[in-house]
N, C-alpha and C. Protein backbone atom coordinates (compact mmCIF):
# COMPACT_ATOMS: atom_id res chain seq x y z
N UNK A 1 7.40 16.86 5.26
CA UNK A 1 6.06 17.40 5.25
C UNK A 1 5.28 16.93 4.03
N UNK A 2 5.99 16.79 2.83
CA UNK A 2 5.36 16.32 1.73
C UNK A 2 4.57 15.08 2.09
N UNK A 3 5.39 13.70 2.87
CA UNK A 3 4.94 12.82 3.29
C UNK A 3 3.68 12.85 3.69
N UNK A 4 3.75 13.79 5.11
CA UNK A 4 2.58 13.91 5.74
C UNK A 4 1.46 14.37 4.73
N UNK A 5 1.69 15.12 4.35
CA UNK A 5 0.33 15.98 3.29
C UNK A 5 0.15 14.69 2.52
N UNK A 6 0.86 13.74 1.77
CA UNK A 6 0.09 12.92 0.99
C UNK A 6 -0.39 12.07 1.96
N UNK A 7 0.23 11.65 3.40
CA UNK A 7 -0.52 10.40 3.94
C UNK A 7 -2.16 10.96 4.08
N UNK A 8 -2.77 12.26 4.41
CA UNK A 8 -4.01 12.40 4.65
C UNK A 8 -4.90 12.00 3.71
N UNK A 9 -4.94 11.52 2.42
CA UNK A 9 -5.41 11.29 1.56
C UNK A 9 -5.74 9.16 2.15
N UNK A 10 -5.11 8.79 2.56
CA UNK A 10 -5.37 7.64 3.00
C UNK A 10 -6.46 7.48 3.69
N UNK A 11 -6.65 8.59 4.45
CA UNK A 11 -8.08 8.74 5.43
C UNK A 11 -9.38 8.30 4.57
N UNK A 12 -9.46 8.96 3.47
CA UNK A 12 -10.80 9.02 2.47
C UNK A 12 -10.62 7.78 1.80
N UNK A 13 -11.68 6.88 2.09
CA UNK A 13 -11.98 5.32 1.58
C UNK A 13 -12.72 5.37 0.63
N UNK A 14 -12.93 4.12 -0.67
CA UNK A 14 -13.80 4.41 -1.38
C UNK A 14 -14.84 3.97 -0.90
N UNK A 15 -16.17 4.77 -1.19
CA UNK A 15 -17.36 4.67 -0.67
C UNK A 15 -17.66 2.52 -0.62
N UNK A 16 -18.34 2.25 0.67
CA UNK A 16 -19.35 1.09 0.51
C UNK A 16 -20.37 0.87 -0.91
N UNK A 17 -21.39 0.15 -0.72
CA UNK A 17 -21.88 -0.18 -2.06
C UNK A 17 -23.73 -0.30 -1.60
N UNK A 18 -23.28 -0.48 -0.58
CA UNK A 18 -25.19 -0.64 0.12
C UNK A 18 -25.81 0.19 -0.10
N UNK A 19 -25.46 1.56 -0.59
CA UNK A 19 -26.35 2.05 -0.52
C UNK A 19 -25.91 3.28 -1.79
N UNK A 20 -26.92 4.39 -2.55
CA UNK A 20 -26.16 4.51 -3.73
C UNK A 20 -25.21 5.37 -3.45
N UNK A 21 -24.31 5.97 -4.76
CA UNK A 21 -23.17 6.40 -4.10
C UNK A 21 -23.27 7.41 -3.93
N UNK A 22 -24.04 8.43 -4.14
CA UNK A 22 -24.25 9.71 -3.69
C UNK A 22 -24.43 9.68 -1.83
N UNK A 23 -25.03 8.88 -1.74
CA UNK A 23 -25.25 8.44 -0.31
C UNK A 23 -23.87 8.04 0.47
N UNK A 24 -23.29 7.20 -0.02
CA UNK A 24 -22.27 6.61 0.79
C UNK A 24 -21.27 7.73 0.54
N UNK A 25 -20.63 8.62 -0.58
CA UNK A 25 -20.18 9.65 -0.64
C UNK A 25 -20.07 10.63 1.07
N UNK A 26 -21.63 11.01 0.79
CA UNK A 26 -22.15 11.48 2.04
C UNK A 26 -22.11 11.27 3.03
N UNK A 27 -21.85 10.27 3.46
CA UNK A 27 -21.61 9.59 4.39
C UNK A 27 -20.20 9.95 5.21
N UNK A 28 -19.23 10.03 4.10
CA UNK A 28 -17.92 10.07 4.64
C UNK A 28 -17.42 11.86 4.37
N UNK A 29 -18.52 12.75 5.18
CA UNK A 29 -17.90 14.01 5.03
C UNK A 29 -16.82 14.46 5.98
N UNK A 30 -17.31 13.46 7.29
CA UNK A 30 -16.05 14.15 8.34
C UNK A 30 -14.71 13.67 7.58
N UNK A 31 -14.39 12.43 6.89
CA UNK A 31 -13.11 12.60 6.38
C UNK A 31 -12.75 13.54 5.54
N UNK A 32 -13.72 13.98 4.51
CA UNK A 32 -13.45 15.15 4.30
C UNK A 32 -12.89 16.47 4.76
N UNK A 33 -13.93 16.91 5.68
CA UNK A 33 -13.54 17.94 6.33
C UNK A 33 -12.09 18.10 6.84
N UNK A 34 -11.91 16.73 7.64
CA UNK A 34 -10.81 16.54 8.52
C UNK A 34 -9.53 16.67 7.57
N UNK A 35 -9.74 15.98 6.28
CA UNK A 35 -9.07 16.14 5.04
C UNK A 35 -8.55 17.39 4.82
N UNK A 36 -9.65 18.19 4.40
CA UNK A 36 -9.15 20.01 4.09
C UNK A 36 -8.45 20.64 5.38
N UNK A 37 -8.88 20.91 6.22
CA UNK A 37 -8.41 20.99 7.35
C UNK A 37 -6.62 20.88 7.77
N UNK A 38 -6.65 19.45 7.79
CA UNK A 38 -5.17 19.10 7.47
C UNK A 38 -4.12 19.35 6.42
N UNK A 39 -4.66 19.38 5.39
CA UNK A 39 -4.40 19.71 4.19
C UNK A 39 -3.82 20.67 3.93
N UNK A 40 -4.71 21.69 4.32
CA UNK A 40 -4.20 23.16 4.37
C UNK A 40 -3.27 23.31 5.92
N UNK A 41 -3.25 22.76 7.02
CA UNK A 41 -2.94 23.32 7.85
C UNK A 41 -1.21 23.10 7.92
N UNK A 42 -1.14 21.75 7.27
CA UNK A 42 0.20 21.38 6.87
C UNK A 42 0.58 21.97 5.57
N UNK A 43 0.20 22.34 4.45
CA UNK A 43 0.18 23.61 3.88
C UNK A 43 0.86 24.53 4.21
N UNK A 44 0.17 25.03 4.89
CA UNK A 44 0.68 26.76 5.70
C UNK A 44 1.82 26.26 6.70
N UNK A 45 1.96 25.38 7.34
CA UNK A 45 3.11 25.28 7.86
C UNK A 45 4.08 25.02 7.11
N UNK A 46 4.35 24.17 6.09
CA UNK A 46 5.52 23.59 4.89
C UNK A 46 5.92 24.90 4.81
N UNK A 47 4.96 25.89 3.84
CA UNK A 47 5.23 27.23 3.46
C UNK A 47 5.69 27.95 4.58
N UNK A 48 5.29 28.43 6.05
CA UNK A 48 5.79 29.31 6.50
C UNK A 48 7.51 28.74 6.98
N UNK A 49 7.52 26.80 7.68
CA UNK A 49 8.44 26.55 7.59
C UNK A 49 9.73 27.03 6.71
N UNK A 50 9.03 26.92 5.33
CA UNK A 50 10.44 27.13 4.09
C UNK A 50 10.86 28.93 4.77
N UNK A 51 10.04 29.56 4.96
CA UNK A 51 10.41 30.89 5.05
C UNK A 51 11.18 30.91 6.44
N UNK A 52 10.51 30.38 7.49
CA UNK A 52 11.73 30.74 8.40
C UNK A 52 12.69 29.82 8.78
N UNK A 53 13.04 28.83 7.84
CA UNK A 53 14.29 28.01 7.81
C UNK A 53 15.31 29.00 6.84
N UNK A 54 14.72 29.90 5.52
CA UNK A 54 15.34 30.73 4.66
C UNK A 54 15.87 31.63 5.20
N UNK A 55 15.89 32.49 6.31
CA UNK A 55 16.18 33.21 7.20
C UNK A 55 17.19 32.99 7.56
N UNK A 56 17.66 32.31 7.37
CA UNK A 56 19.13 31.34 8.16
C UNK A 56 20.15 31.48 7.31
N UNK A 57 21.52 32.24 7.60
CA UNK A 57 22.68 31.53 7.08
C UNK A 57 22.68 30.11 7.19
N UNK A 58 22.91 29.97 8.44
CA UNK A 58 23.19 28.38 8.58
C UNK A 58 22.32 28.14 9.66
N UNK A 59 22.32 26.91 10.30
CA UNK A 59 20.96 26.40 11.28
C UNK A 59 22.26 25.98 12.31
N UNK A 60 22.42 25.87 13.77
CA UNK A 60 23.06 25.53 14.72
C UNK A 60 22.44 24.45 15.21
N UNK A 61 22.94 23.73 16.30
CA UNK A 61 22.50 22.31 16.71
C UNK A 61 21.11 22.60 17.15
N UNK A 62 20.39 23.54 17.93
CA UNK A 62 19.65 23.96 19.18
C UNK A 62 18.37 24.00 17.67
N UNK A 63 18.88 24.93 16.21
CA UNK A 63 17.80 25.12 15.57
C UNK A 63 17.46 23.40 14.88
N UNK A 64 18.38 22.80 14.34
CA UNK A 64 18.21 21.41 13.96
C UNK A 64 16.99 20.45 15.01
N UNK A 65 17.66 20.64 16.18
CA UNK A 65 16.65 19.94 17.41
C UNK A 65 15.21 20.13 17.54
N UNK A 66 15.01 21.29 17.65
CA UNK A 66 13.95 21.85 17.15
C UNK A 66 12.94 21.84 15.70
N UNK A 67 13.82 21.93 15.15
CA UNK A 67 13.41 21.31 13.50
C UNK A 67 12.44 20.02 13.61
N UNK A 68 13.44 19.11 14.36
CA UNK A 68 12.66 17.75 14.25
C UNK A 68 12.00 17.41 15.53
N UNK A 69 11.32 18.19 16.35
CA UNK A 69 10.42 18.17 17.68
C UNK A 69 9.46 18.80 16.22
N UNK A 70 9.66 19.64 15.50
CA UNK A 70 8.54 20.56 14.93
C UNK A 70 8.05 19.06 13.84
N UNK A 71 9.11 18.73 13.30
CA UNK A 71 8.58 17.62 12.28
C UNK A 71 8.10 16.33 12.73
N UNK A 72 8.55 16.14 13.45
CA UNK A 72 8.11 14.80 14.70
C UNK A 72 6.03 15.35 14.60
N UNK A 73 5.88 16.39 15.25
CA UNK A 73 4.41 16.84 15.54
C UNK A 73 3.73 16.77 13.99
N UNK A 74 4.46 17.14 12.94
CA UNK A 74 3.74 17.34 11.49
C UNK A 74 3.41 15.86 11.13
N UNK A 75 3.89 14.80 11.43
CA UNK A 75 4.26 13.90 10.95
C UNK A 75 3.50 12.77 11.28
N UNK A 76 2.30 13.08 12.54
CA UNK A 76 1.68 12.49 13.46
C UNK A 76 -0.24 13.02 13.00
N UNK A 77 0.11 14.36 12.41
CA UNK A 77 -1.13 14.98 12.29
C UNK A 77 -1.97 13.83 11.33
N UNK A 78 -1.25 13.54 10.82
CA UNK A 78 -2.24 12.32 9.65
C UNK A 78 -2.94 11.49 10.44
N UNK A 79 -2.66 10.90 11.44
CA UNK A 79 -2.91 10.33 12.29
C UNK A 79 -3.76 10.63 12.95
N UNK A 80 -3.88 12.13 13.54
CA UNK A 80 -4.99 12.87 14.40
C UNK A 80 -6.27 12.77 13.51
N UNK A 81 -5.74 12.73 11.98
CA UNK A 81 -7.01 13.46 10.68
C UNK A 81 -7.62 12.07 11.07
N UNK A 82 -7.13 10.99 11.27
CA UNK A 82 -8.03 9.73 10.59
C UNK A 82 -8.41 9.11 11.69
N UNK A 83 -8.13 9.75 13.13
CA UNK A 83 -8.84 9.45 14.04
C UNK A 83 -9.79 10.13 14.23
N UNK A 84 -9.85 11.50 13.78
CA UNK A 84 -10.84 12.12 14.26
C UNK A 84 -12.32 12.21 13.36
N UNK A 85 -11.64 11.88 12.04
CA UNK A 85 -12.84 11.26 10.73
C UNK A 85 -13.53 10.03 11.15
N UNK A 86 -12.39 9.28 11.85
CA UNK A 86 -13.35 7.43 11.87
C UNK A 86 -14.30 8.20 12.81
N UNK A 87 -13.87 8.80 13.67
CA UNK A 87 -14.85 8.94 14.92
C UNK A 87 -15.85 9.76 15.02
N UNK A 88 -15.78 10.60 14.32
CA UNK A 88 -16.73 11.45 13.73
C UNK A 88 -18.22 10.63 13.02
N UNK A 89 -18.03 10.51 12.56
CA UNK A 89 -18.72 8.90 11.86
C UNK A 89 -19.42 8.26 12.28
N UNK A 90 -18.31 7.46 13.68
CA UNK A 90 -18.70 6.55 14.34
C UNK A 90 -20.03 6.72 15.49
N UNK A 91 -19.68 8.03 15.72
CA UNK A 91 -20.86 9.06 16.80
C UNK A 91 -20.66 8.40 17.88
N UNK A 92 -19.27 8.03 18.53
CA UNK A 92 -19.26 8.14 19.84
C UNK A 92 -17.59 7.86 19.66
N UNK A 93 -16.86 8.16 20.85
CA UNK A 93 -15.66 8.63 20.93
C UNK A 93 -14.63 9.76 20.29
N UNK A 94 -16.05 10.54 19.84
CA UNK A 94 -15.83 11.40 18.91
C UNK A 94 -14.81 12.48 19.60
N UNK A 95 -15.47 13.08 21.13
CA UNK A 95 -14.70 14.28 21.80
C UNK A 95 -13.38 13.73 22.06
N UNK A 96 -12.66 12.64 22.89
CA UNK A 96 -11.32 12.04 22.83
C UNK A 96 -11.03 12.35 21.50
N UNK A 97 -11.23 11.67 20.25
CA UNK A 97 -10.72 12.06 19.27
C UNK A 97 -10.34 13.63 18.71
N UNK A 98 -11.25 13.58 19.22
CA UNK A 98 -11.07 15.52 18.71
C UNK A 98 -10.04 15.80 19.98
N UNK A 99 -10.42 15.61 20.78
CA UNK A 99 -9.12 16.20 21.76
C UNK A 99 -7.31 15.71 21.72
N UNK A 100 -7.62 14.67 20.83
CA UNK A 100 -6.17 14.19 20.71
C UNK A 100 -5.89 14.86 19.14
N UNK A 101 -6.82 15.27 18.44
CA UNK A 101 -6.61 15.76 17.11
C UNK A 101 -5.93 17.32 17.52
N UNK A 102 -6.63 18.14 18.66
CA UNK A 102 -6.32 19.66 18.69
C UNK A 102 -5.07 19.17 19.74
N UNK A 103 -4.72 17.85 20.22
CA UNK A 103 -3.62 18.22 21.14
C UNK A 103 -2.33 17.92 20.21
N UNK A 104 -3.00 17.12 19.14
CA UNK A 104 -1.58 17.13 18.24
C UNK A 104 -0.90 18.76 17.36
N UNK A 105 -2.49 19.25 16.87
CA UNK A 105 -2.10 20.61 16.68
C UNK A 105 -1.02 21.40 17.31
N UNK A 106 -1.86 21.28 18.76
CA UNK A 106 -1.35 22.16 19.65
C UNK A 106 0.26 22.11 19.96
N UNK A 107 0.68 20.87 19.83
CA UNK A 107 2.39 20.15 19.91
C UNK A 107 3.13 20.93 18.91
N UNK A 108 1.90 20.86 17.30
CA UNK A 108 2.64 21.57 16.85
C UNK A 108 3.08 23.01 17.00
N UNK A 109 1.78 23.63 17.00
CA UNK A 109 2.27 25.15 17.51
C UNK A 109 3.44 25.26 18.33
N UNK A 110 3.14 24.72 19.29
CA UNK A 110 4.34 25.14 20.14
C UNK A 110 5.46 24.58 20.06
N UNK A 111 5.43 23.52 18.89
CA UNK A 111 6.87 23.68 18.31
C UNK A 111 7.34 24.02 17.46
N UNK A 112 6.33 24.90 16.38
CA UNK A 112 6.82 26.06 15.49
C UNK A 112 7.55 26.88 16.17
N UNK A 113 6.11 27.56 17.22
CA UNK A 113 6.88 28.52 18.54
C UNK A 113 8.19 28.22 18.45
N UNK A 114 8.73 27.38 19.32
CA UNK A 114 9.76 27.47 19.71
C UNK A 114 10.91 27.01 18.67
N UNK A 115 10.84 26.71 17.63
CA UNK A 115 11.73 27.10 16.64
C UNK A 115 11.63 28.34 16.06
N UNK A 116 10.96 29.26 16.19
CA UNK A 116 10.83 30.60 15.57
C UNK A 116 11.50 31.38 16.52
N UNK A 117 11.32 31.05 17.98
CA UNK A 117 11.90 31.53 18.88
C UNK A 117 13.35 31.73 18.62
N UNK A 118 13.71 30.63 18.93
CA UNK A 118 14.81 30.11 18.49
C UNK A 118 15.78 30.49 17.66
N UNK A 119 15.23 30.72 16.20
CA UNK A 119 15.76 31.45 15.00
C UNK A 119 15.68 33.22 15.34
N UNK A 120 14.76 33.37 15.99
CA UNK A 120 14.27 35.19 15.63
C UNK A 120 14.85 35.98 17.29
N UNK A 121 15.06 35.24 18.41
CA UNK A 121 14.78 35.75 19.35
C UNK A 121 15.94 35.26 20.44
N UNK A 122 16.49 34.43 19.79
CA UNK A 122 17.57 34.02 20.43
C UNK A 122 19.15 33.68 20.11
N UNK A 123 18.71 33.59 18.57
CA UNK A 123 20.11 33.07 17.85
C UNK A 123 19.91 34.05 16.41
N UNK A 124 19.31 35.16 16.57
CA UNK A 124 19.58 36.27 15.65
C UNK A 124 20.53 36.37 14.73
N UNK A 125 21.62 36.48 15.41
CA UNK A 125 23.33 36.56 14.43
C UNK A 125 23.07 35.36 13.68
N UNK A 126 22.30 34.45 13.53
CA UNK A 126 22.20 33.20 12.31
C UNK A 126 21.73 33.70 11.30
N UNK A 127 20.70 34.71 11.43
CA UNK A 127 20.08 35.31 10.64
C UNK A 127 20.58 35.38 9.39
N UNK A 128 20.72 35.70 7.43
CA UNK A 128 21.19 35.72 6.64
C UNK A 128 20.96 37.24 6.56
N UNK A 129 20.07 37.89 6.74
CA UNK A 129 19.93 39.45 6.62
C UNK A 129 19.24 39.83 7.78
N UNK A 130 20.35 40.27 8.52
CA UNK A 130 19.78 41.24 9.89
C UNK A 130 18.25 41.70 9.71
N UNK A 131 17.42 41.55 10.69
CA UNK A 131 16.22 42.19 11.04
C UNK A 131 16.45 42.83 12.16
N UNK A 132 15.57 44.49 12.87
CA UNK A 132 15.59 44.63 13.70
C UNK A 132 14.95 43.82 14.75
N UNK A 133 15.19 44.75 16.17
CA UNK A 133 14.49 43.42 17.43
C UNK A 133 12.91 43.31 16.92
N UNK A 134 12.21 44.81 16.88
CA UNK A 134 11.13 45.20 16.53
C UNK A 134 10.52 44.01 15.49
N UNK A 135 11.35 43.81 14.88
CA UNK A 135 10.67 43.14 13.02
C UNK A 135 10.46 41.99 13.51
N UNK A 136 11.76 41.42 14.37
CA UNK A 136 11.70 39.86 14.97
C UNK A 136 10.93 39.75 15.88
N UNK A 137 10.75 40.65 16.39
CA UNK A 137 9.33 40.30 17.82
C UNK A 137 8.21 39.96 16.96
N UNK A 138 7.37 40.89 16.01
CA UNK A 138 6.25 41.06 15.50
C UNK A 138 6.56 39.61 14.79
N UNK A 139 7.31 39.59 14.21
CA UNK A 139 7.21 37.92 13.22
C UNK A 139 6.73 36.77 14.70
N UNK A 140 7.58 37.11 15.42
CA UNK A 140 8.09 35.65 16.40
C UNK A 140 6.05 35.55 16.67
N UNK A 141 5.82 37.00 17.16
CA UNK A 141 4.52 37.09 18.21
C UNK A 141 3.05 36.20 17.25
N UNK A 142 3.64 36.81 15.69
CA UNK A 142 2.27 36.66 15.02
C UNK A 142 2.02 34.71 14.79
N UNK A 143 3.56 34.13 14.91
CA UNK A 143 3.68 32.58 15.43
C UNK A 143 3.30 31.92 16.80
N UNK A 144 3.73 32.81 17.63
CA UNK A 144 3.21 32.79 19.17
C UNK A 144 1.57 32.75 19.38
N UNK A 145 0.61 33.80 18.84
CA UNK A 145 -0.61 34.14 18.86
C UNK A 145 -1.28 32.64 18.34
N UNK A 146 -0.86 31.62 17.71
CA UNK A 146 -1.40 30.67 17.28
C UNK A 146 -1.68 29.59 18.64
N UNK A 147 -0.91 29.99 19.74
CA UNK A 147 -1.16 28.65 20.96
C UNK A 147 -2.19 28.72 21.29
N UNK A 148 -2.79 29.91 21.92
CA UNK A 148 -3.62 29.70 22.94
C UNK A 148 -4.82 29.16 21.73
N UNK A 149 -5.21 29.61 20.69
CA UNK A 149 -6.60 29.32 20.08
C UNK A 149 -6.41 27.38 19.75
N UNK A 150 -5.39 27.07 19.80
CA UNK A 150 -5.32 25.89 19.60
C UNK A 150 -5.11 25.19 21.15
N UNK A 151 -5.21 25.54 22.04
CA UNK A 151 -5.19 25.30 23.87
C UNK A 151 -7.15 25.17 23.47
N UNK A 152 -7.26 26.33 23.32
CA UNK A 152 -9.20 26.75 22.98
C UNK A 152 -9.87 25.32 22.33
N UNK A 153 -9.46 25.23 20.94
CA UNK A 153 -9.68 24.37 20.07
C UNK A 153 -9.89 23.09 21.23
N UNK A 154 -8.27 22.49 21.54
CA UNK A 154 -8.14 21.15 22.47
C UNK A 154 -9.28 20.92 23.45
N UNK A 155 -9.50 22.09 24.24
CA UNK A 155 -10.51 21.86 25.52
C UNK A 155 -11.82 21.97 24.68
N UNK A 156 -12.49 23.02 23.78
CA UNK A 156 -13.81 22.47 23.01
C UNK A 156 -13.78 20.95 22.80
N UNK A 157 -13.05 20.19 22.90
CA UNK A 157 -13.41 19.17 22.22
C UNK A 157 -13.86 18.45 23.22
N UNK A 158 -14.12 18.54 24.20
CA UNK A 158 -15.06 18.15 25.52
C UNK A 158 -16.35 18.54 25.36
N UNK A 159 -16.85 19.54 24.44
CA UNK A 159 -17.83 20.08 24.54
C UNK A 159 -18.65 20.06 22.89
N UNK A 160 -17.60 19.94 21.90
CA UNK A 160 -17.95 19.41 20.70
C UNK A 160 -16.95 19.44 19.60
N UNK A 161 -16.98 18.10 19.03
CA UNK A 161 -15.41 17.88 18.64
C UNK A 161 -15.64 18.74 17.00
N UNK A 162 -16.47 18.88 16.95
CA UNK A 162 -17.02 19.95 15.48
C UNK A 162 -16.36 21.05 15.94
N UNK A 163 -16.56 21.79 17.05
CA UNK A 163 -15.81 23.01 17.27
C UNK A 163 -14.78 22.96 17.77
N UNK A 164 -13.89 21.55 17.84
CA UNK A 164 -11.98 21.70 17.25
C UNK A 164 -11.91 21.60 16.37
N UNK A 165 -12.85 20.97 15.17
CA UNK A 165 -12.53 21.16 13.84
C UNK A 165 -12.59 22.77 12.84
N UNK A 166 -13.89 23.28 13.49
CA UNK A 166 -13.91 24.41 13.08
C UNK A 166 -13.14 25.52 13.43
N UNK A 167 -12.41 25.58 15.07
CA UNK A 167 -11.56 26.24 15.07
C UNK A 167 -10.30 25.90 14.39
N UNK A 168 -10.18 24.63 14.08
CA UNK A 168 -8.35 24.58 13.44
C UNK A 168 -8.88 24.69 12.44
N UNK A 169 -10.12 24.76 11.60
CA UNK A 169 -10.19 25.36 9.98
C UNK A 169 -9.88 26.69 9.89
N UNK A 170 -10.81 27.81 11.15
CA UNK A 170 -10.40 29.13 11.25
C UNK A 170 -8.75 29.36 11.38
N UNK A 171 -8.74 28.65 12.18
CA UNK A 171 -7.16 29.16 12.34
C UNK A 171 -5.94 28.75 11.37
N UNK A 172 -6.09 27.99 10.43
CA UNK A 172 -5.60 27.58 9.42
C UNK A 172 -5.62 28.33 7.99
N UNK A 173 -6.92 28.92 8.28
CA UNK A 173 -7.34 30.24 7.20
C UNK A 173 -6.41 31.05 7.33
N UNK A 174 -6.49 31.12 9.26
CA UNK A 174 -5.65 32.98 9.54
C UNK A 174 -4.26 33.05 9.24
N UNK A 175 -4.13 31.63 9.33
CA UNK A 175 -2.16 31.11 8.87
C UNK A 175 -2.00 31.36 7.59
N UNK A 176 -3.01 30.88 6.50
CA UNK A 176 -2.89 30.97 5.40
C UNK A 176 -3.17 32.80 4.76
N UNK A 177 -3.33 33.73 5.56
CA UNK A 177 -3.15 35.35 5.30
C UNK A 177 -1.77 35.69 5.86
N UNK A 178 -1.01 36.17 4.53
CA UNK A 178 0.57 36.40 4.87
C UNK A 178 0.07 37.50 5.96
N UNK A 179 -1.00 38.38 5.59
CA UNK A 179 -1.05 40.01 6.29
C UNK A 179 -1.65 39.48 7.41
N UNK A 180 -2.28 38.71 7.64
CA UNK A 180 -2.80 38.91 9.19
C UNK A 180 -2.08 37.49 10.33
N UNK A 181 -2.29 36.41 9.40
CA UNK A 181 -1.22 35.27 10.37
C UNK A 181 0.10 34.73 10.17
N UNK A 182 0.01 34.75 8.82
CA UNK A 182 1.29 33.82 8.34
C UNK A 182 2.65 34.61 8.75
N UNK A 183 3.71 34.27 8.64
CA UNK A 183 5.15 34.40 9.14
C UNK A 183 6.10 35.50 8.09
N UNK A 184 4.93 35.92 7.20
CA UNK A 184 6.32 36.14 5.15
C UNK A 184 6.37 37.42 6.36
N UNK A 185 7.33 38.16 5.90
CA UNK A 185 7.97 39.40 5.82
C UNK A 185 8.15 39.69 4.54
């Protein structure tokens, strides 16, 4: 994940020269945006990752597999950032871009999902300190609740690829509140 978080920084070019640099600065805000965005969103995943890999005595084959379907998706997002910045920009192929940006999201969610699953809901006894079912549902659910707005996100981007960006900023916020999205116990 470290990887990934530094590749997004590749996205942001140094400004052209035609024109002054406050201008050409300006110019390149969607990499920006797309920048923070990512930034944080791989962020909050590294972090909630460390926490529910910590959970674990040990990890079994089924959680390992999963591990790297989840890192496979993190690993790609750099990729979504700097397609969806060129295109942003570019002012046309912008919605494809955005739709392949929220569908990479979306891969990921649902393969946090299903490694949280996995750890909290199915292979429990891995656990390092017993939780009840209760504790493990509410953790698993408040990871679960992240698909559909990123399903939301993917299909806006038919309609405006600004509002997949703005929803994966919102929803990257809500990840980043231990109390209302994130995974801590």
């Amino acid at each position: 994940m470290a990887v990934a978080i530094t590749l997004l920084v590749l996205n942001i070019a140094i400004p052209g020269t035609r024109h002054p640099l406050p201008h050409e600065l300006g110019q390149q805000w969607p990499a920006y945006a797309a920048y923070t965005v990512s930034f944080i969103t791989i962020g909050i995943i590294w972090i909630n990752h460390h926490i529910s890999l910590g959970r674990l005595a040990r990890p079994d084959h089924s959680i390992l597999m999963l591990n790297l379907l989840l890192l496979m998706t993190v690993v790609v997002i750099p990729f979504g950032t700097s397609l969806l910045a060129h295109y942003l920009r570019a002012g046309q192929g912008e919605h494809l871009a955005a739709g392949i940006y929220g569908g990479i999201l979306l891969a990921m969610a649902v393969a946090f999902t299903a490694l949280n699953a996995q750890i909290l809901l199915r292979r429990p006894e891995l656990l390092t300190t017993p939780l009840a079912p209760e504790v493990r549902r509410r953790i698993f659910l408040r990871s679960f609740s992240g698909v559909f707005p990123y399903v939301v996100a993917t299909a806006l981007a038919v309609v405006s690829p600004y509002a997949t960006l703005g929803l994966s900023a919102a929803l990257a916020a809500f990840y980043a509140l231990p109390f209302a999205g994130g995974i801590l116990e």
